[in-house]
PDB file of N, CA and C in Angstrom:
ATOM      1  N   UNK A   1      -3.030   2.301  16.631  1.00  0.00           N
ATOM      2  CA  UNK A   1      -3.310   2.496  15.223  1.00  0.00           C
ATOM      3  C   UNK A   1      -1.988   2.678  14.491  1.00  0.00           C
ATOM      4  N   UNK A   2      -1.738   1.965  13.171  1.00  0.00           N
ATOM      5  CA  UNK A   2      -0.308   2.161  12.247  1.00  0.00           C
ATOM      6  C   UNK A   2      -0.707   3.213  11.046  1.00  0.00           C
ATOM      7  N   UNK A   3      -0.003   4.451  11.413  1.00  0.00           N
ATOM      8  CA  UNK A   3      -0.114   5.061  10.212  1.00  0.00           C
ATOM      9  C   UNK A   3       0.952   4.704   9.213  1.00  0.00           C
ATOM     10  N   UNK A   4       0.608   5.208   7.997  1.00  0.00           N
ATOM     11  CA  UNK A   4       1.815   4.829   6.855  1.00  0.00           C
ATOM     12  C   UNK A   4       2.936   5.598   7.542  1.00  0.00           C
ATOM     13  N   UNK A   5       4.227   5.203   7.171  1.00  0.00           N
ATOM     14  CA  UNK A   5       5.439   6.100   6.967  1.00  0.00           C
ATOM     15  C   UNK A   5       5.603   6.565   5.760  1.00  0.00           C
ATOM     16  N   UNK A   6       5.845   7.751   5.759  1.00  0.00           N
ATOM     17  CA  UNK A   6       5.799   8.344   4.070  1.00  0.00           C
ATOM     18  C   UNK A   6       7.631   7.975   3.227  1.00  0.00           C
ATOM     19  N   UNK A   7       8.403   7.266   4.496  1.00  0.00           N
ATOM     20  CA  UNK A   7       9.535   6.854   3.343  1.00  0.00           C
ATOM     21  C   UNK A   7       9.430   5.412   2.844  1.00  0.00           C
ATOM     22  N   UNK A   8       9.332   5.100   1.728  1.00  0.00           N
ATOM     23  CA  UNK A   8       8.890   3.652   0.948  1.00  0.00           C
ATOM     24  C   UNK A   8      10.140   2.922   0.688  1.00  0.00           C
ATOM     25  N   UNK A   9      11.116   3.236   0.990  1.00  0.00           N
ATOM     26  CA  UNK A   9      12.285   2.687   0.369  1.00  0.00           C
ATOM     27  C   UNK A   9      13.494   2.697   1.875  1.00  0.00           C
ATOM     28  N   UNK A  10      14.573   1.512   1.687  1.00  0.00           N
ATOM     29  CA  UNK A  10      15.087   0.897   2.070  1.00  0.00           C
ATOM     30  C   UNK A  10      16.448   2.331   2.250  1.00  0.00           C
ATOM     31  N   UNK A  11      17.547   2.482   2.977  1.00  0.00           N
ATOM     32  CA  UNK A  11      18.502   3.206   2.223  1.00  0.00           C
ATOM     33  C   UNK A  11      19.330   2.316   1.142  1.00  0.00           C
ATOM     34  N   UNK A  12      19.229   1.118   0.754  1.00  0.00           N
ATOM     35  CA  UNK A  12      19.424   0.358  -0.441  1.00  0.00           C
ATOM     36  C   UNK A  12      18.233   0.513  -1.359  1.00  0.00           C
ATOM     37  N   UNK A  13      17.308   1.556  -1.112  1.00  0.00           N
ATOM     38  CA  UNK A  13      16.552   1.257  -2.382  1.00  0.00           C
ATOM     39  C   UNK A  13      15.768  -0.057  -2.350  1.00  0.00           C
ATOM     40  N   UNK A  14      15.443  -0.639  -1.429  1.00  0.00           N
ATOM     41  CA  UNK A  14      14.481  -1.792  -1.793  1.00  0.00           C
ATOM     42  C   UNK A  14      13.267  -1.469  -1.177  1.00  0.00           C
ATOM     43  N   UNK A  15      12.023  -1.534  -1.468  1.00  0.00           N
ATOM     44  CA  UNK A  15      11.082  -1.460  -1.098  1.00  0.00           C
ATOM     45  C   UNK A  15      10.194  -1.660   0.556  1.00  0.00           C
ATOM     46  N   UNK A  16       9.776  -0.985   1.144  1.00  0.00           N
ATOM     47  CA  UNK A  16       9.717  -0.842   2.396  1.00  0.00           C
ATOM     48  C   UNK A  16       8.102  -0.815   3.082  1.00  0.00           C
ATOM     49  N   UNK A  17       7.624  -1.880   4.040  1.00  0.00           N
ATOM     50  CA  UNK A  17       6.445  -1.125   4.351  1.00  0.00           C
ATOM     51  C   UNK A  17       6.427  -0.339   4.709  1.00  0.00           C
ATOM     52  N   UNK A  18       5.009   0.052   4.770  1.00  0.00           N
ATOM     53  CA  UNK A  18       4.401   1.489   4.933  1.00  0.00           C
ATOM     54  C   UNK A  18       3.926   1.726   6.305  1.00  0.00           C
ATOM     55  N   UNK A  19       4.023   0.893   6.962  1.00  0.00           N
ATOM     56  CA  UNK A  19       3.145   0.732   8.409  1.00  0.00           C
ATOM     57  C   UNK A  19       4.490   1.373   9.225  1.00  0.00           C
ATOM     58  N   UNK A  20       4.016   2.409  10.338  1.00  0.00           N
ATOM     59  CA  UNK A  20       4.940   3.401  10.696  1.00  0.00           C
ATOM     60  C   UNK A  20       5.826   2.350  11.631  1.00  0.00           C
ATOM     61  N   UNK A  21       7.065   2.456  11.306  1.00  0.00           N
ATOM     62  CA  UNK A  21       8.359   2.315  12.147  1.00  0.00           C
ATOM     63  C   UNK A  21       8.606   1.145  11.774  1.00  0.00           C
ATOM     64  N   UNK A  22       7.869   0.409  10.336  1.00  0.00           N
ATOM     65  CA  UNK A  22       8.030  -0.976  10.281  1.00  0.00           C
ATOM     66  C   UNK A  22       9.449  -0.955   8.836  1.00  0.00           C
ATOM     67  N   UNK A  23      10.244  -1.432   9.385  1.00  0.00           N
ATOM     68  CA  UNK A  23      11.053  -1.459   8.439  1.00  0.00           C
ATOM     69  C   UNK A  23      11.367  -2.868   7.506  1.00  0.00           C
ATOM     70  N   UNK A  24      10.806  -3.938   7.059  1.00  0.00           N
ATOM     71  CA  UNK A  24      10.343  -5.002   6.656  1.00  0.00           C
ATOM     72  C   UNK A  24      10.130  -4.692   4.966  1.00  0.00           C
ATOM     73  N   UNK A  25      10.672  -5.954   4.389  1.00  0.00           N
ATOM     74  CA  UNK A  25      10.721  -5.807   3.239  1.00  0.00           C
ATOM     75  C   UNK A  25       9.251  -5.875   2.865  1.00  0.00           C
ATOM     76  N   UNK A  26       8.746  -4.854   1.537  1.00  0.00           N
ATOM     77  CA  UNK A  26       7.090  -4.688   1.139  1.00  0.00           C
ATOM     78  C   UNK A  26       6.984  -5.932   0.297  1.00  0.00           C
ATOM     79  N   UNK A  27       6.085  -6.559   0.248  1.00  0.00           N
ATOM     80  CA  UNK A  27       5.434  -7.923  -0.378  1.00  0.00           C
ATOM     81  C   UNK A  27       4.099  -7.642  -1.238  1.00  0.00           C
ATOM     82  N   UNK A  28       3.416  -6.694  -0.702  1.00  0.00           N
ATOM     83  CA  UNK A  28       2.069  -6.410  -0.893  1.00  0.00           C
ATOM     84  C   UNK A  28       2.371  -4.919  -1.446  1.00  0.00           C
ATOM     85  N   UNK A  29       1.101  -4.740  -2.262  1.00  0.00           N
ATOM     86  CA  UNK A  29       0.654  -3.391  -2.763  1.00  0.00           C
ATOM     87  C   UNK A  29      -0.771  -2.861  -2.834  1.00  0.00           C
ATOM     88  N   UNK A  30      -0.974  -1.848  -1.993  1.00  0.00           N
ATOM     89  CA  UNK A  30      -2.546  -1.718  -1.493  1.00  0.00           C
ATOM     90  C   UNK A  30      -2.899  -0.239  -2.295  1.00  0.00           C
ATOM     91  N   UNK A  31      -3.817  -0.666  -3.068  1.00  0.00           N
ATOM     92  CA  UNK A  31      -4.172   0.305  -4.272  1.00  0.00           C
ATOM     93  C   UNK A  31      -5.402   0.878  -3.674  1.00  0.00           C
ATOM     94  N   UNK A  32      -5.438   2.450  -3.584  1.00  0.00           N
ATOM     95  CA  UNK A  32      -6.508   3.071  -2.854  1.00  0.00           C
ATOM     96  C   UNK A  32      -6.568   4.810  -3.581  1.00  0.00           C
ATOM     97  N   UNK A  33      -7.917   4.527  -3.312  1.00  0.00           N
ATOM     98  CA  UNK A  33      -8.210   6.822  -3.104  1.00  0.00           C
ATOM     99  C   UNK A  33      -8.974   7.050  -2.299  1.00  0.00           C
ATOM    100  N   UNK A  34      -8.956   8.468  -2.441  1.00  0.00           N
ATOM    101  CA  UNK A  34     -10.548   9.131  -1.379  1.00  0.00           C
ATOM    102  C   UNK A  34     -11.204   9.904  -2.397  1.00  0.00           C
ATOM    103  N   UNK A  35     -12.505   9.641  -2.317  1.00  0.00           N
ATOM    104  CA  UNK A  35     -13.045   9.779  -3.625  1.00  0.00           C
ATOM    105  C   UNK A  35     -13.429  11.054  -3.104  1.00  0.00           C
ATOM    106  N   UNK A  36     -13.498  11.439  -2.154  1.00  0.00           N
ATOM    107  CA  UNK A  36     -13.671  12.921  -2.013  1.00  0.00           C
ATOM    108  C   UNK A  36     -12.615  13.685  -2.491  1.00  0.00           C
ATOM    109  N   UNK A  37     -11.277  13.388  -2.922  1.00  0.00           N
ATOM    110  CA  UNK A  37     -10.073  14.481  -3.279  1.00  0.00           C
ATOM    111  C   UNK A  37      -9.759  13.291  -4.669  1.00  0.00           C
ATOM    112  N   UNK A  38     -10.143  12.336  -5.079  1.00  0.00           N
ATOM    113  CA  UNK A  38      -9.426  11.868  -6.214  1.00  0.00           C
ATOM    114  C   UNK A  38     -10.452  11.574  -7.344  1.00  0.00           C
ATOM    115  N   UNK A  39      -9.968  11.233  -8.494  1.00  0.00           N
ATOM    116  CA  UNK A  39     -10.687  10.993  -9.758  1.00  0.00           C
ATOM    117  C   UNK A  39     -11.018   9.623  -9.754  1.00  0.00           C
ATOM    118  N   UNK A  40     -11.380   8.999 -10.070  1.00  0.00           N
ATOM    119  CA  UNK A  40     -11.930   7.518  -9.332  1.00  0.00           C
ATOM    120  C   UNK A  40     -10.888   6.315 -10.671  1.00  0.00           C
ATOM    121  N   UNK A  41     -10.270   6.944 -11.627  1.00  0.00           N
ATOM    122  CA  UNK A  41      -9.326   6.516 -11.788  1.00  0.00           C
ATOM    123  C   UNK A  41      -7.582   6.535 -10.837  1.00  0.00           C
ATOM    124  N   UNK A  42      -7.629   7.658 -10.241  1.00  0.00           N
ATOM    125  CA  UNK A  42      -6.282   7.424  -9.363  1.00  0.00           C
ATOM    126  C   UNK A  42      -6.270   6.533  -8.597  1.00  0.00           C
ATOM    127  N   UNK A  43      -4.877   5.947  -8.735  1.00  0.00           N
ATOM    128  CA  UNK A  43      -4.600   4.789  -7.335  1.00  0.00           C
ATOM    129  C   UNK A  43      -3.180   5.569  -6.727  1.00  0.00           C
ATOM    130  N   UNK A  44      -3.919   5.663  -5.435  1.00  0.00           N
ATOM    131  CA  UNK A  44      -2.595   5.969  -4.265  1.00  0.00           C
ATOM    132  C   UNK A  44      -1.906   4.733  -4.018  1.00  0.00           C
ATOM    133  N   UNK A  45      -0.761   4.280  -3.353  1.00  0.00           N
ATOM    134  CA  UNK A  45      -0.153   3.135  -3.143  1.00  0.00           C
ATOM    135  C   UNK A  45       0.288   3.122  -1.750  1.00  0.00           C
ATOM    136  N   UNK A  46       0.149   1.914  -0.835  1.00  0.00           N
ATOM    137  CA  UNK A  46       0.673   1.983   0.081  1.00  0.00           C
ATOM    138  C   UNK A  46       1.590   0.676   0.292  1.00  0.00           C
ATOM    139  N   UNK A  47       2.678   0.552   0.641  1.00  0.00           N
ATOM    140  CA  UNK A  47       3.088  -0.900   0.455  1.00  0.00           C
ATOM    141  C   UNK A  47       3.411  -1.548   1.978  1.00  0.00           C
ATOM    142  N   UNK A  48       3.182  -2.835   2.083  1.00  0.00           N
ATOM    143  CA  UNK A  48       2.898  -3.399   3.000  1.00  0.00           C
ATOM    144  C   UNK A  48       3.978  -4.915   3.103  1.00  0.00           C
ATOM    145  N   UNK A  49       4.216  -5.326   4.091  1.00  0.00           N
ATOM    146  CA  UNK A  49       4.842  -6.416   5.277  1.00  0.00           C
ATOM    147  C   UNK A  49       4.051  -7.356   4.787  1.00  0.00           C
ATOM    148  N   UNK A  50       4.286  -8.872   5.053  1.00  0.00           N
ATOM    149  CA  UNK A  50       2.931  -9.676   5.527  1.00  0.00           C
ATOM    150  C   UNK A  50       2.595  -9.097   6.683  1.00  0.00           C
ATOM    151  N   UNK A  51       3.033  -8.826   7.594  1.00  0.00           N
ATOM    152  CA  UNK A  51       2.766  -8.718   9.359  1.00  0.00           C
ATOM    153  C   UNK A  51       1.524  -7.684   9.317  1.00  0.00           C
ATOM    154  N   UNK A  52       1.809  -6.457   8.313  1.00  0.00           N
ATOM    155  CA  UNK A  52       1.155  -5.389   8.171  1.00  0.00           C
ATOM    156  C   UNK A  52      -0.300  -5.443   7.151  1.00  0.00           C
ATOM    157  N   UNK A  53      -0.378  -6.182   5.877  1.00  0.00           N
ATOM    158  CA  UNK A  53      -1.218  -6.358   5.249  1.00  0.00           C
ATOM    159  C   UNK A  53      -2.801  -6.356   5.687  1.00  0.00           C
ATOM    160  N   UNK A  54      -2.693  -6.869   6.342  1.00  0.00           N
ATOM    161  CA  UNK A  54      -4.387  -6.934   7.066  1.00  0.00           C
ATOM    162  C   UNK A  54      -4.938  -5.783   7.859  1.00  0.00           C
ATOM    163  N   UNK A  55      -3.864  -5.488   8.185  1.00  0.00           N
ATOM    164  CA  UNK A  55      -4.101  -4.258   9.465  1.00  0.00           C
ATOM    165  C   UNK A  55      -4.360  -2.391   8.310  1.00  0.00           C
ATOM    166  N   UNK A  56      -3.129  -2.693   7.449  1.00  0.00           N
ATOM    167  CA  UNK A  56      -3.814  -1.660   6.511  1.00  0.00           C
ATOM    168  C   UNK A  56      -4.449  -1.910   5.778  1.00  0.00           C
ATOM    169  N   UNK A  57      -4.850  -2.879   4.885  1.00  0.00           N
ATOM    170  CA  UNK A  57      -5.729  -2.922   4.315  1.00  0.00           C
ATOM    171  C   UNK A  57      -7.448  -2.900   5.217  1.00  0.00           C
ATOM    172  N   UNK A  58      -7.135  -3.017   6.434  1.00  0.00           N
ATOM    173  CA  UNK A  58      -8.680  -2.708   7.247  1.00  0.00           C
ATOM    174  C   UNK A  58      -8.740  -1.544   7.081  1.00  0.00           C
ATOM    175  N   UNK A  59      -7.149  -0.832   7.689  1.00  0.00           N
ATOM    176  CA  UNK A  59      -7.938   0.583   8.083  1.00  0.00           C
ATOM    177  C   UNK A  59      -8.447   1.214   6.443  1.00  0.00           C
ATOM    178  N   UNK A  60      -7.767   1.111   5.447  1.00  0.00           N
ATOM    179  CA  UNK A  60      -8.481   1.626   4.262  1.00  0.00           C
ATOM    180  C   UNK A  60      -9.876   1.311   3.819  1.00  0.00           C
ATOM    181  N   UNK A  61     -10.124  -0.071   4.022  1.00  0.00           N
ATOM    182  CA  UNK A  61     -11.652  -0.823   3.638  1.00  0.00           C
ATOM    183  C   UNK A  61     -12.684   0.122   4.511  1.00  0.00           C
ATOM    184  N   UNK A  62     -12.052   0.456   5.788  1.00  0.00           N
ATOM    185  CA  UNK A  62     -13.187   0.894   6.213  1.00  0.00           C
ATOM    186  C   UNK A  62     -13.739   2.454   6.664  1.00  0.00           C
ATOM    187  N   UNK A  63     -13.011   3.419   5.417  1.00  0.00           N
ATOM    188  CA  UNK A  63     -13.402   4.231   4.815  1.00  0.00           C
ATOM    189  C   UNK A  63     -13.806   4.473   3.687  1.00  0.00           C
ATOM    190  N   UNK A  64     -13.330   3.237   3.306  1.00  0.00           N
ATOM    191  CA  UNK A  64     -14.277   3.395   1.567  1.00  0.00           C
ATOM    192  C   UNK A  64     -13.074   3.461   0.456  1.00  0.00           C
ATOM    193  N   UNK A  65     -12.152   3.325   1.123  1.00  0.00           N
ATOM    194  CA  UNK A  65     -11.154   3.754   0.158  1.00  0.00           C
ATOM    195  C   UNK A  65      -9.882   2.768  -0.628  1.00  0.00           C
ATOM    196  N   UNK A  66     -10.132   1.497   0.030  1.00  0.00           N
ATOM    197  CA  UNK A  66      -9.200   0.159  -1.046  1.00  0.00           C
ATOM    198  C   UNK A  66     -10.254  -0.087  -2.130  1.00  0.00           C
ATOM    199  N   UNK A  67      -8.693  -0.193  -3.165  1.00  0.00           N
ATOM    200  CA  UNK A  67      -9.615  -0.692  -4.099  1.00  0.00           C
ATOM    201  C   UNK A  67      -8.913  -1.743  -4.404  1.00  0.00           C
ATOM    202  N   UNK A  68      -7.941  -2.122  -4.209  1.00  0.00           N
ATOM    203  CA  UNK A  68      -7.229  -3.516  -4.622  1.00  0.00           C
ATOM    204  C   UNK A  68      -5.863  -3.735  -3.746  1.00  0.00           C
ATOM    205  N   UNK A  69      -5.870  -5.074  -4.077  1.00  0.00           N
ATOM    206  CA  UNK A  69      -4.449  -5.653  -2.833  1.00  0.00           C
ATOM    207  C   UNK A  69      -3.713  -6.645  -3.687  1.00  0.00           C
ATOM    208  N   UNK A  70      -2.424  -6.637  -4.174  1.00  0.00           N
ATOM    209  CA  UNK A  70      -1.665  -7.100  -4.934  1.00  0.00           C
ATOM    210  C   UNK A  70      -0.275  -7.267  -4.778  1.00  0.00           C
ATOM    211  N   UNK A  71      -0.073  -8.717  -4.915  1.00  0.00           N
ATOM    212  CA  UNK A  71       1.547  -8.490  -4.888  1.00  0.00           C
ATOM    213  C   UNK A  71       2.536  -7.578  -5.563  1.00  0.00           C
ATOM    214  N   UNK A  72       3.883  -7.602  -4.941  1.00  0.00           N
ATOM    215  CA  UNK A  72       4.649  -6.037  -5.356  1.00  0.00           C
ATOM    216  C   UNK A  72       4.955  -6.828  -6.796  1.00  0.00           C
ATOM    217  N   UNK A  73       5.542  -7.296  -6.636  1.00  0.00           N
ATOM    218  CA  UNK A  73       5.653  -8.280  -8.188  1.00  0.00           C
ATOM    219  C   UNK A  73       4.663  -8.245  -9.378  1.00  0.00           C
ATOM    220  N   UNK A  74       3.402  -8.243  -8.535  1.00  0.00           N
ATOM    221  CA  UNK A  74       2.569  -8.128  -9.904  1.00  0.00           C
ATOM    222  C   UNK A  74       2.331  -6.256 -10.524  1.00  0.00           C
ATOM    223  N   UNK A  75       2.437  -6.003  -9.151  1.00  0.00           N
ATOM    224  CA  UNK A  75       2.381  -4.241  -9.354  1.00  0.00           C
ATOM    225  C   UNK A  75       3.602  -3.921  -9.895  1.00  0.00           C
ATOM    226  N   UNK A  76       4.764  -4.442  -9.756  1.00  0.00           N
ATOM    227  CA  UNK A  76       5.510  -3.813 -10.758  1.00  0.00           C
ATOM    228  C   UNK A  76       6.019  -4.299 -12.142  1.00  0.00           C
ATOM    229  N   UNK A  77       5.311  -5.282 -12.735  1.00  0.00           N
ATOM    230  CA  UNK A  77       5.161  -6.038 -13.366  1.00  0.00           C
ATOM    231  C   UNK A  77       4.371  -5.357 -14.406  1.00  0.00           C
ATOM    232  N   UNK A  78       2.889  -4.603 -13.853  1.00  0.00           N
ATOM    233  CA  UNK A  78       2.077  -4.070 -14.888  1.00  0.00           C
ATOM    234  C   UNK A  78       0.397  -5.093 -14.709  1.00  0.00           C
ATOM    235  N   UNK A  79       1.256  -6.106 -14.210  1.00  0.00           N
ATOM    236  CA  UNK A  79      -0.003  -7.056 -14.155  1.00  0.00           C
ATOM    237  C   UNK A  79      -1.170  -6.938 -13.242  1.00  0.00           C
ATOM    238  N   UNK A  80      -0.481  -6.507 -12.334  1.00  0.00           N
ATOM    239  CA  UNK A  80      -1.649  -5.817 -10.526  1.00  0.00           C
ATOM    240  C   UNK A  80      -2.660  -5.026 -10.987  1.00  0.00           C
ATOM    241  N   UNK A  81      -1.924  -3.878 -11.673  1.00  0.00           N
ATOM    242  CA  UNK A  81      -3.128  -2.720 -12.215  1.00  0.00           C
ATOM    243  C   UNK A  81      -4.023  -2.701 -12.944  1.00  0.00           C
ATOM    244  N   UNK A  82      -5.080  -2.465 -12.429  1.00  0.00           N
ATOM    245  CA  UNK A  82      -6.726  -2.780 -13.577  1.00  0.00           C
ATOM    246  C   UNK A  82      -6.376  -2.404 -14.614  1.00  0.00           C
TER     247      UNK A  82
END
C-alpha cells in the first residue's frame, strides 16, 4: 500500500508526488475530503506521478473520498477547481 508523503515539494521547490518515497515530478492533482471531518466544500490535495495516479486515486475512490482528478496546470491555473 502507498501512503502519501507529507513533503510536496522538490528541495528546488518543484512539485512532488505524494506517493511515499516517490520522488517524481507531480503531473496530477487529486482533490479529496472525509466527509466525516470536512465541510463538503473543502478540498484536501494530494499530488501525484503518472506512475502513481491510479493507485491513489483508487485508494481515495474507495472510501468515498475523491472528488476530482486534474492536471497540476489546470489546478494551478484556477481552472481544475469547481
Amino acid at each position: 500500500m502507498i501512503f502519501p508523503d507529507t513533503s510536496a515539494a522538490s528541495p528546488a521547490g518543484a512539485p512532488i508526488c505524494s506517493a511515499k518515497g516517490c520522488r517524481a515530478a507531480a503531473v496530477w492533482v487529486l482533490a479529496w475530503n472525509n466527509p466525516k471531518l470536512h465541510t463538503p466544500e473543502r478540498r484536501k490535495t494530494w499530488l501525484a506521478c503518472e506512475e502513481h495516479r491510479e493507485h491513489l486515486s483508487s485508494f481515495l475512490d474507495v472510501r468515498g473520498f475523491l472528488k476530482d482528478v486534474v492536471t497540476l496546470a489546470d489546478w494551478e491555473s484556477g481552472s481544475g477547481r469547481g
